[in-house]
C-alpha atoms as a PDB file:
ATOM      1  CA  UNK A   1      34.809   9.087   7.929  1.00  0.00           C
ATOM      2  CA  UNK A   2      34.711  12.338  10.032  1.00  0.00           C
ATOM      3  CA  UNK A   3      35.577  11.959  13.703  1.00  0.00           C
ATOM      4  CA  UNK A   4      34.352  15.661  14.084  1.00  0.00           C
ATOM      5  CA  UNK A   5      30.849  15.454  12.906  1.00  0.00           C
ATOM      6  CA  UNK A   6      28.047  16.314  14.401  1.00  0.00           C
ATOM      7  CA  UNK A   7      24.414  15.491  14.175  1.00  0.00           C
ATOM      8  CA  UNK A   8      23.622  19.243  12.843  1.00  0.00           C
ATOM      9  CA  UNK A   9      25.777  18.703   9.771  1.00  0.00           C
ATOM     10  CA  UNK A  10      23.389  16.221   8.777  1.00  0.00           C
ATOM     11  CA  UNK A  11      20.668  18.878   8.523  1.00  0.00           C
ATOM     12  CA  UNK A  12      19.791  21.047   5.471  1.00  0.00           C
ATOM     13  CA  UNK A  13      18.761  24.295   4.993  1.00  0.00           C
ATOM     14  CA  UNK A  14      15.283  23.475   3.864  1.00  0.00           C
ATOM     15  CA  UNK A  15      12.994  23.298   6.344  1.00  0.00           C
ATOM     16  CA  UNK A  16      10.524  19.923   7.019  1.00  0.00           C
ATOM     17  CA  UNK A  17       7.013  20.796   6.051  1.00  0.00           C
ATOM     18  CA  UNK A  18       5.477  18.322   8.054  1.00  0.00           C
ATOM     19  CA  UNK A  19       2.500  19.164  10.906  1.00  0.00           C
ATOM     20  CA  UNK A  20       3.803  20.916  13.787  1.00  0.00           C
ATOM     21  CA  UNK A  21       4.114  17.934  16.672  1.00  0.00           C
ATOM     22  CA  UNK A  22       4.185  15.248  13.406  1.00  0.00           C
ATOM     23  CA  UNK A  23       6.121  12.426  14.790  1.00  0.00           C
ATOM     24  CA  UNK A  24       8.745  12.243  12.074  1.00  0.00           C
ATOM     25  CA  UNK A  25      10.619  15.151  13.253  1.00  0.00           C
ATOM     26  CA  UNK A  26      12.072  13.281  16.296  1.00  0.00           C
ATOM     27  CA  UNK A  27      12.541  10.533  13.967  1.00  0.00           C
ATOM     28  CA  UNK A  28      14.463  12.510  11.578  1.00  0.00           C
ATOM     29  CA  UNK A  29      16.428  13.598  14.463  1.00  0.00           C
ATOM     30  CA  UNK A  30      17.283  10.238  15.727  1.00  0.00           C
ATOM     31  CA  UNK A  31      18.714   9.614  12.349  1.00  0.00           C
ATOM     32  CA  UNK A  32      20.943  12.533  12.108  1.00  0.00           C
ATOM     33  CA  UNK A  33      22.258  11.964  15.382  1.00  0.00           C
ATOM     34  CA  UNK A  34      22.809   7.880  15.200  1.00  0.00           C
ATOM     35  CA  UNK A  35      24.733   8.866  11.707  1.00  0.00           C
ATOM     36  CA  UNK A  36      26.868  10.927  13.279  1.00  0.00           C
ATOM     37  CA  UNK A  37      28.130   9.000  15.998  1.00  0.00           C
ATOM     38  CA  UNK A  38      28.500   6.239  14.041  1.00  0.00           C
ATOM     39  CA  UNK A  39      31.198   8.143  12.437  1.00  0.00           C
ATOM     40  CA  UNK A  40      29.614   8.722   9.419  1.00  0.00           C
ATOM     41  CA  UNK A  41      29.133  12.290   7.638  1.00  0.00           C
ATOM     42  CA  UNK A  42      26.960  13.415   4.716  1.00  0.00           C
ATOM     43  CA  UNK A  43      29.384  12.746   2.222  1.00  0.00           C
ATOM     44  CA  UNK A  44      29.628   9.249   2.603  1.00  0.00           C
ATOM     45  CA  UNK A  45      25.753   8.952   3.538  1.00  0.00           C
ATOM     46  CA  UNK A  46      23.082   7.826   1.072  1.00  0.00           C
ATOM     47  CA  UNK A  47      19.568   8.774   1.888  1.00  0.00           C
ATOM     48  CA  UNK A  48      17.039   7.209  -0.203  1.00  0.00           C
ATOM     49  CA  UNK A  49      12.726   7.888   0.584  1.00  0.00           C
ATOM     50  CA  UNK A  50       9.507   6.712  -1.137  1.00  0.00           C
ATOM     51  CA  UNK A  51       6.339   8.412  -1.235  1.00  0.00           C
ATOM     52  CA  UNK A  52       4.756   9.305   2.381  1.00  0.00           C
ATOM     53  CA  UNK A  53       5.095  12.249   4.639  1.00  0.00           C
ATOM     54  CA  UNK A  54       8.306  11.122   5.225  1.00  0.00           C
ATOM     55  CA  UNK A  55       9.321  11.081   1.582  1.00  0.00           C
ATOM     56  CA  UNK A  56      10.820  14.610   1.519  1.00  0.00           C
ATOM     57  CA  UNK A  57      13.172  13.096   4.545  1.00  0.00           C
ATOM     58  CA  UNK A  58      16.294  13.130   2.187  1.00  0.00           C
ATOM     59  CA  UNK A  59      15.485  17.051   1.344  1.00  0.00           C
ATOM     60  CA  UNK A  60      15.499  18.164   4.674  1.00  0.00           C
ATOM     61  CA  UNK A  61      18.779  16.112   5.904  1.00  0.00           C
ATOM     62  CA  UNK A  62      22.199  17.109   4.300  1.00  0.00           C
ATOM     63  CA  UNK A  63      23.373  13.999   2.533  1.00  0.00           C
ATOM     64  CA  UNK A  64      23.042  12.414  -1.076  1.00  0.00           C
ATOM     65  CA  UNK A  65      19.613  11.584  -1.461  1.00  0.00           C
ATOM     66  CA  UNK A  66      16.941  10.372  -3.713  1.00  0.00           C
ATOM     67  CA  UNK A  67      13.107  10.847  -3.720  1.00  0.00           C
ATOM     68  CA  UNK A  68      11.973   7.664  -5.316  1.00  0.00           C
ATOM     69  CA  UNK A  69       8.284   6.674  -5.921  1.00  0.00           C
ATOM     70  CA  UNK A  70       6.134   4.826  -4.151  1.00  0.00           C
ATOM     71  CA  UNK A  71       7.156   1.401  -2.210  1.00  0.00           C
ATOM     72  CA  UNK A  72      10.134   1.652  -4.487  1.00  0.00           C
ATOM     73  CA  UNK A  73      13.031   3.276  -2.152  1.00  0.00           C
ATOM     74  CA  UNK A  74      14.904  -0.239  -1.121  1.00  0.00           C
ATOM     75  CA  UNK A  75      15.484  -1.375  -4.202  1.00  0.00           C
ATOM     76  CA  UNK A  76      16.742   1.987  -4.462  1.00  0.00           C
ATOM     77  CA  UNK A  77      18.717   1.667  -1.487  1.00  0.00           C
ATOM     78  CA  UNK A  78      19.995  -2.058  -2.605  1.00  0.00           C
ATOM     79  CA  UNK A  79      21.040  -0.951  -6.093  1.00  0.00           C
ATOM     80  CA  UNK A  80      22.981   2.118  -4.681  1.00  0.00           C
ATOM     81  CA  UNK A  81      24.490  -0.231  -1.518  1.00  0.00           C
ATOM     82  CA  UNK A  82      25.751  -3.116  -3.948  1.00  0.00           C
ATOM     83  CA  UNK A  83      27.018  -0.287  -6.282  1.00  0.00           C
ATOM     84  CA  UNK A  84      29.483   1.658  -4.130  1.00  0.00           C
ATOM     85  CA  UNK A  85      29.625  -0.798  -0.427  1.00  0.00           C
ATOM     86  CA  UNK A  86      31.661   2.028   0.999  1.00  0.00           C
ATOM     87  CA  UNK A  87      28.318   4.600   1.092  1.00  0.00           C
ATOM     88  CA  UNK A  88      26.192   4.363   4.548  1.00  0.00           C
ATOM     89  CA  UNK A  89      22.893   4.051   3.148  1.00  0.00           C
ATOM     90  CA  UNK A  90      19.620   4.937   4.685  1.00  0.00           C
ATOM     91  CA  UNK A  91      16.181   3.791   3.360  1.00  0.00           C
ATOM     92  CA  UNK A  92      13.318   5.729   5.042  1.00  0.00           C
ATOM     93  CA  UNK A  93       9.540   5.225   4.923  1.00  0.00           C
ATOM     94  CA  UNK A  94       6.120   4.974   6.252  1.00  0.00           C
ATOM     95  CA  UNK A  95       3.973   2.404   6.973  1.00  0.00           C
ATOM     96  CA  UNK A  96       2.243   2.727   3.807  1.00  0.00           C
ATOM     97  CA  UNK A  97       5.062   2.625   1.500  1.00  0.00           C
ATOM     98  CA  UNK A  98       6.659  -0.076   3.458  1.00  0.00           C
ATOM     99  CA  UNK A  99       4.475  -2.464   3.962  1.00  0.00           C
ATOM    100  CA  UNK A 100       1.279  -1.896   1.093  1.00  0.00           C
ATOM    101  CA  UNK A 101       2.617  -1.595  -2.096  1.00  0.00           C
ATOM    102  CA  UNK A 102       6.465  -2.089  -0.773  1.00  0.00           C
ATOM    103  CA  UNK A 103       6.020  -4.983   1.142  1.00  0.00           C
ATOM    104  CA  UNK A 104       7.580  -7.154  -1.606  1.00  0.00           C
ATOM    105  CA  UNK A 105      10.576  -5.368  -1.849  1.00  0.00           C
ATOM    106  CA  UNK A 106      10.625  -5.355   2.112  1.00  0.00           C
ATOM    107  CA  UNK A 107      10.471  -9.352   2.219  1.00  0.00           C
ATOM    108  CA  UNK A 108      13.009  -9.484  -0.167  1.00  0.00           C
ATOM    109  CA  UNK A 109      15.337  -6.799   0.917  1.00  0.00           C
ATOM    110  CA  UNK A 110      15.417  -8.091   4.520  1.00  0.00           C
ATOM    111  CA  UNK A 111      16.080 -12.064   3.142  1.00  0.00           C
ATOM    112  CA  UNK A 112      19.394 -10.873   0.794  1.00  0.00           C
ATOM    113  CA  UNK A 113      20.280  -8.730   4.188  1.00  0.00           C
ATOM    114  CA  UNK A 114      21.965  -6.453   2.364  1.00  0.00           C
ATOM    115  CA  UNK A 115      24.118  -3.678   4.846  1.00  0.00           C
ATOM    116  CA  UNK A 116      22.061  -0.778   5.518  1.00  0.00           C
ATOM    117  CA  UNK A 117      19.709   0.187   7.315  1.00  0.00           C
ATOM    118  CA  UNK A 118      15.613   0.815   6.909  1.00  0.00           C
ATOM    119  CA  UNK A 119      13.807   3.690   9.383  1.00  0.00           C
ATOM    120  CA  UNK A 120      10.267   2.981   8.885  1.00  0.00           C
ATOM    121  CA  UNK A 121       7.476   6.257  10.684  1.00  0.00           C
ATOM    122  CA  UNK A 122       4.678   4.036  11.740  1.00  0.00           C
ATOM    123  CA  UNK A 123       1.931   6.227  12.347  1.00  0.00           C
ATOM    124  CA  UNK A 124      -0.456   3.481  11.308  1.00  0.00           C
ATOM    125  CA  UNK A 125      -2.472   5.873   9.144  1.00  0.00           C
ATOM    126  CA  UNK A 126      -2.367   7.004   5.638  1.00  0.00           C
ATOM    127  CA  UNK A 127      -1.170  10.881   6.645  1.00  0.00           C
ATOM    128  CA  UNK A 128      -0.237  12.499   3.330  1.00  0.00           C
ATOM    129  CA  UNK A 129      -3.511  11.092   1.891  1.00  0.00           C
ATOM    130  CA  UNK A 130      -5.828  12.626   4.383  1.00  0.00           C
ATOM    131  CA  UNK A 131      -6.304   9.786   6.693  1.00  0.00           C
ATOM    132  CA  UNK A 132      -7.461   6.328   5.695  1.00  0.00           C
ATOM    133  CA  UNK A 133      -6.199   3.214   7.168  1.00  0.00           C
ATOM    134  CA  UNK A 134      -2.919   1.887   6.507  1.00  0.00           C
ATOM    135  CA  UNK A 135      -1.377  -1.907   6.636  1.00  0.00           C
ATOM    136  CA  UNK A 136      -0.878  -1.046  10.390  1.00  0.00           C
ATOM    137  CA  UNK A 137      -4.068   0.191  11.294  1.00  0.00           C
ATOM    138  CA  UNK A 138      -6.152  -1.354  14.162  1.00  0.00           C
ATOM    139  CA  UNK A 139      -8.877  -3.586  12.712  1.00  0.00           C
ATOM    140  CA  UNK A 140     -11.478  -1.387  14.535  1.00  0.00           C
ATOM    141  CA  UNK A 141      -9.721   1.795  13.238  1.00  0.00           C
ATOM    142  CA  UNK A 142     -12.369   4.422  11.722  1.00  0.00           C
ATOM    143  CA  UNK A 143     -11.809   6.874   9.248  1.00  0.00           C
ATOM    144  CA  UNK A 144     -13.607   8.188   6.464  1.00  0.00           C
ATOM    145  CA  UNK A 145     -12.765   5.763   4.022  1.00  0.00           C
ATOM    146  CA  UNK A 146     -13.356   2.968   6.498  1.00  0.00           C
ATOM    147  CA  UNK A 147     -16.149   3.912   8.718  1.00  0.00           C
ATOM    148  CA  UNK A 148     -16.889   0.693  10.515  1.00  0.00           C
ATOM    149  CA  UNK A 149     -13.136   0.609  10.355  1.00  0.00           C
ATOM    150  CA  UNK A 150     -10.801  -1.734   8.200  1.00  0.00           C
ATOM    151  CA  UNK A 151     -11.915  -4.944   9.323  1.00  0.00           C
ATOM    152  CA  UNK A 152      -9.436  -7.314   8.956  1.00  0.00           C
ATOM    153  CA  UNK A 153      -5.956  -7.557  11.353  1.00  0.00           C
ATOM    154  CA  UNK A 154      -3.065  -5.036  11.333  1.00  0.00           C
ATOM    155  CA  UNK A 155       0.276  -6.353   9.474  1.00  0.00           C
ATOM    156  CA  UNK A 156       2.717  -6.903  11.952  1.00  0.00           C
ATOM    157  CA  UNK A 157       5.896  -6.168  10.022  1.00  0.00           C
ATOM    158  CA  UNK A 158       8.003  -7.392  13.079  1.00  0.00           C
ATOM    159  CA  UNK A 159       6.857 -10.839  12.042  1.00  0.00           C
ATOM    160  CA  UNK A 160       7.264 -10.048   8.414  1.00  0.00           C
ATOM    161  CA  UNK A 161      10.833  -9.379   8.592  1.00  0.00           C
ATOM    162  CA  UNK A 162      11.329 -12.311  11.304  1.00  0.00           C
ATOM    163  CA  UNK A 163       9.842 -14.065   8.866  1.00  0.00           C
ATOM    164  CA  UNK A 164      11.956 -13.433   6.153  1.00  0.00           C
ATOM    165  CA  UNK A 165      15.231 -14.260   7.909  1.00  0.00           C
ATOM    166  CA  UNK A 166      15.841 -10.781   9.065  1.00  0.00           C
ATOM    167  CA  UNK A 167      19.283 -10.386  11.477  1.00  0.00           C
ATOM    168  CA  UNK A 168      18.078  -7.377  12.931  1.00  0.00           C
ATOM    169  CA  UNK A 169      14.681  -6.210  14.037  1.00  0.00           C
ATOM    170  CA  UNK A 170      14.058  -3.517  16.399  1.00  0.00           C
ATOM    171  CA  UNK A 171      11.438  -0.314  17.078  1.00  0.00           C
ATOM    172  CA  UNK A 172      11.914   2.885  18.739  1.00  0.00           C
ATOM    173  CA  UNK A 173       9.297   5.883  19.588  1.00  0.00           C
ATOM    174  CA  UNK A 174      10.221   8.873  17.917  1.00  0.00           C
ATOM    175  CA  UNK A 175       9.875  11.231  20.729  1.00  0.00           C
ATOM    176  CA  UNK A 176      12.456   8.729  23.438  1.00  0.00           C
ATOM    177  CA  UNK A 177      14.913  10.566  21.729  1.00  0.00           C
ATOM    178  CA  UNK A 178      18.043   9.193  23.362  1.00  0.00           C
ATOM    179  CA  UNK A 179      16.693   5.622  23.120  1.00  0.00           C
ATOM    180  CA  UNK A 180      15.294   6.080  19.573  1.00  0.00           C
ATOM    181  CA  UNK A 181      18.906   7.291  18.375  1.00  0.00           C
ATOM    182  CA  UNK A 182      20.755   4.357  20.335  1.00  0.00           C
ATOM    183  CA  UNK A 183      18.383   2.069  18.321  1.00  0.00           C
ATOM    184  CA  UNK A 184      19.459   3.441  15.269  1.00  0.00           C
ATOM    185  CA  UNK A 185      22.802   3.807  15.777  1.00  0.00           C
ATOM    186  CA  UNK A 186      22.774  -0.069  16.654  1.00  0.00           C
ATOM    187  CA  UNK A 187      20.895  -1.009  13.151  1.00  0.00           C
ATOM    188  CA  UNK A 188      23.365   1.292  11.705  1.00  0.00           C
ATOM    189  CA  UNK A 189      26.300  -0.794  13.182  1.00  0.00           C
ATOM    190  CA  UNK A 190      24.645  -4.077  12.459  1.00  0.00           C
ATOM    191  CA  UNK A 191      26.773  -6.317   9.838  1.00  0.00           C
ATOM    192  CA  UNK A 192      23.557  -6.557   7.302  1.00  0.00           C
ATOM    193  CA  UNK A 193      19.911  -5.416   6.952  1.00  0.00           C
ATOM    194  CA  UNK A 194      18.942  -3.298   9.752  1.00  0.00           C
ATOM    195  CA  UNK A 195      15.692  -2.775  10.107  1.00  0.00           C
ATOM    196  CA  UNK A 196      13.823  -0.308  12.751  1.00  0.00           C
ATOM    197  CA  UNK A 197       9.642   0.309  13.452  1.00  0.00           C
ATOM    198  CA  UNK A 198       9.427   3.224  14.612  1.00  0.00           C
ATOM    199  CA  UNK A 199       6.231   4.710  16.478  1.00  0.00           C
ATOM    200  CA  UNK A 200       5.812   8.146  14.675  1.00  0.00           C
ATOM    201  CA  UNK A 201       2.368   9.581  15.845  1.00  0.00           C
ATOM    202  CA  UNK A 202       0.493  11.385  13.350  1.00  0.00           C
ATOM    203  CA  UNK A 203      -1.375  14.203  15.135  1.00  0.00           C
ATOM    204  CA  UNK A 204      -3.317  15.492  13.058  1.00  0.00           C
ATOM    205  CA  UNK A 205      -5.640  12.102  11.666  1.00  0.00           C
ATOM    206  CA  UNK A 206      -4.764   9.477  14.259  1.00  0.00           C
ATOM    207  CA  UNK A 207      -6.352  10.445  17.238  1.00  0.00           C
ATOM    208  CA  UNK A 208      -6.289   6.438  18.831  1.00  0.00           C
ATOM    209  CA  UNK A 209      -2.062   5.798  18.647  1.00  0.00           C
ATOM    210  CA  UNK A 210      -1.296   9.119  20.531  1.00  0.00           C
ATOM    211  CA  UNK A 211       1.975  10.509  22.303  1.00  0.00           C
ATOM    212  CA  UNK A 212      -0.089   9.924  25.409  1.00  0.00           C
ATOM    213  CA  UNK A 213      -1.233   6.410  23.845  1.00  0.00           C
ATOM    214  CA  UNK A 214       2.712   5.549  23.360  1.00  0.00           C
ATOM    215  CA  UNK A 215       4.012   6.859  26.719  1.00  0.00           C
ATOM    216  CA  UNK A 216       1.643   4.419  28.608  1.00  0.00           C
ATOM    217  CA  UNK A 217       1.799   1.765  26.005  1.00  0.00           C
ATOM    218  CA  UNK A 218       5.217   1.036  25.549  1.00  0.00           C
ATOM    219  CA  UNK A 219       7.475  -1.574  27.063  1.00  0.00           C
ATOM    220  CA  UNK A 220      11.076  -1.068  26.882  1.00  0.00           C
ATOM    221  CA  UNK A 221      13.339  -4.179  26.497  1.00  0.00           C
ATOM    222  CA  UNK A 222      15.780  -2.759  28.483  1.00  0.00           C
ATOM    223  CA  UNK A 223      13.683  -3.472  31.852  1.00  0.00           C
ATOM    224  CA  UNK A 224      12.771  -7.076  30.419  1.00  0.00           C
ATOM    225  CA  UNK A 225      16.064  -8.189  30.570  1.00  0.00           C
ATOM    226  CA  UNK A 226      15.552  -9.459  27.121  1.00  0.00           C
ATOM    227  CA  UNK A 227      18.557 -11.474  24.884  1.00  0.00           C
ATOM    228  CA  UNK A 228      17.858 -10.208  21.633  1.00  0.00           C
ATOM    229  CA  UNK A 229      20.174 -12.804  20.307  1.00  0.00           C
ATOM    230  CA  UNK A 230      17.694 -15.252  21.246  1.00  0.00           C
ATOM    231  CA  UNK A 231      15.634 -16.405  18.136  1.00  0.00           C
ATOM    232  CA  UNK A 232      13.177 -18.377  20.178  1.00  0.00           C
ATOM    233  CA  UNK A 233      12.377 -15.168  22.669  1.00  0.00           C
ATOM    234  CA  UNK A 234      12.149 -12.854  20.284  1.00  0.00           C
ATOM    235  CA  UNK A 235       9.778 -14.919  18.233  1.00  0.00           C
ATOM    236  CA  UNK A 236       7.375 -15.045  21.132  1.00  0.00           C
ATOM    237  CA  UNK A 237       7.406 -11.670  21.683  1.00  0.00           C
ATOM    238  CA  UNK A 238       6.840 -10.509  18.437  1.00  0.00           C
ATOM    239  CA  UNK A 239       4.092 -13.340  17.814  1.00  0.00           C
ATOM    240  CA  UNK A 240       1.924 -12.569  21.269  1.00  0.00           C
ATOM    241  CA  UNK A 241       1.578  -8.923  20.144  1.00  0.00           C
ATOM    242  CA  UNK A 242      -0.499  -7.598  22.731  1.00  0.00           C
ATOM    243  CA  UNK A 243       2.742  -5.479  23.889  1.00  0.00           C
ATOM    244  CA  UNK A 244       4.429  -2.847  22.275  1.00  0.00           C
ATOM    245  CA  UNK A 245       7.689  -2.788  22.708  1.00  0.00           C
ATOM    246  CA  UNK A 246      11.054  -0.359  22.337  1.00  0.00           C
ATOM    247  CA  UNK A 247      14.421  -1.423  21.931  1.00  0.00           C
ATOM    248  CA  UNK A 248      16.003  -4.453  19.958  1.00  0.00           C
ATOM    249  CA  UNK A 249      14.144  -7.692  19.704  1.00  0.00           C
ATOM    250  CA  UNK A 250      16.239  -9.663  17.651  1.00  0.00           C
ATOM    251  CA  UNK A 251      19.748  -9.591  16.297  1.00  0.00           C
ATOM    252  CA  UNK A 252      21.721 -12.525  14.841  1.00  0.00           C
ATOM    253  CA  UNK A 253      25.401 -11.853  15.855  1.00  0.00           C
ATOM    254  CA  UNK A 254      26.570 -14.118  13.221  1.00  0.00           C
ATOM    255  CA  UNK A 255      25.122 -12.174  10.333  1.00  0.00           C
ATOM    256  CA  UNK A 256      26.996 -11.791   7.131  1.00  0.00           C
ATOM    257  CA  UNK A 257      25.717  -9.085   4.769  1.00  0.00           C
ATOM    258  CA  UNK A 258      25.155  -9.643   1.403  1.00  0.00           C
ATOM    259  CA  UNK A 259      28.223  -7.942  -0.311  1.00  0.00           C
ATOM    260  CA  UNK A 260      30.248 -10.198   2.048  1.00  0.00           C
ATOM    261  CA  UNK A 261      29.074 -13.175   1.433  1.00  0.00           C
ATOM    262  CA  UNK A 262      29.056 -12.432  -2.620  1.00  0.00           C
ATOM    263  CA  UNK A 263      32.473 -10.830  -2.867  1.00  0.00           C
ATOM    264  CA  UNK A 264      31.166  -7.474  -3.904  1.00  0.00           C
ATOM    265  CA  UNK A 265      34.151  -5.126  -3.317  1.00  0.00           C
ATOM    266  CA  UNK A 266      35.037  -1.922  -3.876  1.00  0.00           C
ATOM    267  CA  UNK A 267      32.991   1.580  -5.807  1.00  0.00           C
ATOM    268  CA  UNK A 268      31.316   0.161  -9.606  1.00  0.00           C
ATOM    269  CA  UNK A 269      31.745   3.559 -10.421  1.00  0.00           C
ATOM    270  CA  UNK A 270      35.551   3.655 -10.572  1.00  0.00           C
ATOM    271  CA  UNK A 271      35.978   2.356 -14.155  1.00  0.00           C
ATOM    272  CA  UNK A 272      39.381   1.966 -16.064  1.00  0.00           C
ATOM    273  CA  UNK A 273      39.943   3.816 -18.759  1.00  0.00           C
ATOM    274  CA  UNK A 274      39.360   1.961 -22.242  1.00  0.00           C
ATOM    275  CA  UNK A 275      36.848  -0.904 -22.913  1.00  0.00           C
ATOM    276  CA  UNK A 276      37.348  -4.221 -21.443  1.00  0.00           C
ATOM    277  CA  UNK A 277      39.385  -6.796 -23.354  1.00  0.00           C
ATOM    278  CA  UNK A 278      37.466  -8.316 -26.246  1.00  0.00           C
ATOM    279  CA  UNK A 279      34.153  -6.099 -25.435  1.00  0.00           C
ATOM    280  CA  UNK A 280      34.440  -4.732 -29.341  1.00  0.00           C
ATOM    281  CA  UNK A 281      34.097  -8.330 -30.476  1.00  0.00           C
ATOM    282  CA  UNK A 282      31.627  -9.257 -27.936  1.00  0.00           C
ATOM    283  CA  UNK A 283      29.173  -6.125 -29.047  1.00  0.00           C
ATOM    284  CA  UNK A 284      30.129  -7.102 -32.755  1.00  0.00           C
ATOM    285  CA  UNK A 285      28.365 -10.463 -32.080  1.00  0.00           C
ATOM    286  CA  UNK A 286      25.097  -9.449 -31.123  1.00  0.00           C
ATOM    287  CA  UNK A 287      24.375  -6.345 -32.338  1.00  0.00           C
END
């Protein structure tokens, strides 16, 4: 790893696409910058998206990256991890992809707690689609697909993951950009499955969860004097939900990741020259 890097070295020469003012640009940001001082650099960094405004993340940061389909990027993420432990990998997504049609692979990839970590823009709207409600959405949310609004409660994916015997939970606000990258950096640094909410406004179909909505909304943890280490505290926090909160509500300090606890060592892709002892005979018996 590069003592020398810097955030900008994590960013491509293709340029994001997104709405001017979209939230996922300070996002992005806060990604870049937590990878860098972290140590990391892009070639030893593994970006993997689904489908979603943010899915193009991994074309407009310079890293390996993959644009996998819909809800599907952390088995992605897992496969490429558990292949080659020495890669940083970064799953990104959006509400949607997270927690609709990915929210099985979110449940299960936060229970094996495998080490990397999972940036999720919640925006709590279907934005690539053209705005209808997402998993996130407020109950009384309206939009033209759900005119009296959705009608049945938000997920909370903070008690999803808790849930699911996640060792690190935390959410930022893309635009707090020095507090949304120390988040980051800290999921990043977290001995298993770090996993970050992040509040990701989309300006140009959520007019309810504004900048201006955020700002006055938010609570940091910071000024609670909060022990995220505390299982019990952060349980009540995340279960009252009528805050919303910044900053890391729960981390188990005694977390051992997945590759760890399996003895999965060193890069599957390195492989000796010649077949394996006995393979020929083994193949020769089935086939």
């Amino acid at each position: 790893m590069s003592s020398e890097v810097r955030f900008t070295d994590f960013k491509s020469d293709k340029q994001p696409t997104w709405c001017p003012g979209c939230g996922d640009f300070g996002t992005m940001n806060g990604m870049m910058k937590a990878l860098a001082q972290t140590g990391n650099d892009p070639d030893n960094t593994f970006v993997v998206a689904g489908i979603g405004c943010s899915g193009k993340i991994g074309t407009f940061m310079h890293s390996y990256a993959l644009h996998g389909v819909h809800g599907r990027a952390l088995p992605v993420g897992t496969g490429v991890k558990l292949a080659n432990p020495d890669l940083e990998v970064m799953v990104a997504g959006g509400d949607g992809d997270g927690y609709s049609i990915g929210a099985g692979h979110f449940v299960h990839a936060v229970r094996r707690n495998v080490d990397m970590s999972y940036i999720v823009m919640d925006n709590r709207i279907y934005g690539l689609t053209k705005g209808q409600a997402s998993p996130t959405s407020r109950e009384d949310f309206e939009t033209s697909t759900t005119p009296e609004g959705p009608k049945q409660p938000p997920v909370n994916p903070l008690a999803l993951a808790l849930s699911a015997g996640g060792t690190f939970i935390a959410q930022s606000f893309s635009t707090d950009a020095q507090r949304h990258a120390e988040i980051v950096q800290k999921a990043i640094e977290h001995d298993g499955f770090g996993f970050v909410n992040v509040f990701s406004p989309c300006v140009t179909f959520n007019d309810v969860d504004t900048y201006d909505y955020w700002r006055d909304a938010i609570v940091d943890l910071e000024d609670e004097d909060h022990d995220p280490s505390d299982y019990e505290a952060a349980k009540d926090k995340i279960l009252a939900g009528d805050k919303e909160y910044q900053g890391v509500i729960y981390q188990d300090e005694d977390s051992v990741p997945y590759s760890e606890l399996h003895g999965i060592e060193g890069n599957m892709a390195d492989i000796p020259d010649g077949a394996p002892e006995d393979a020929t005979d083994l193949v020769r018996e089935f086939y």
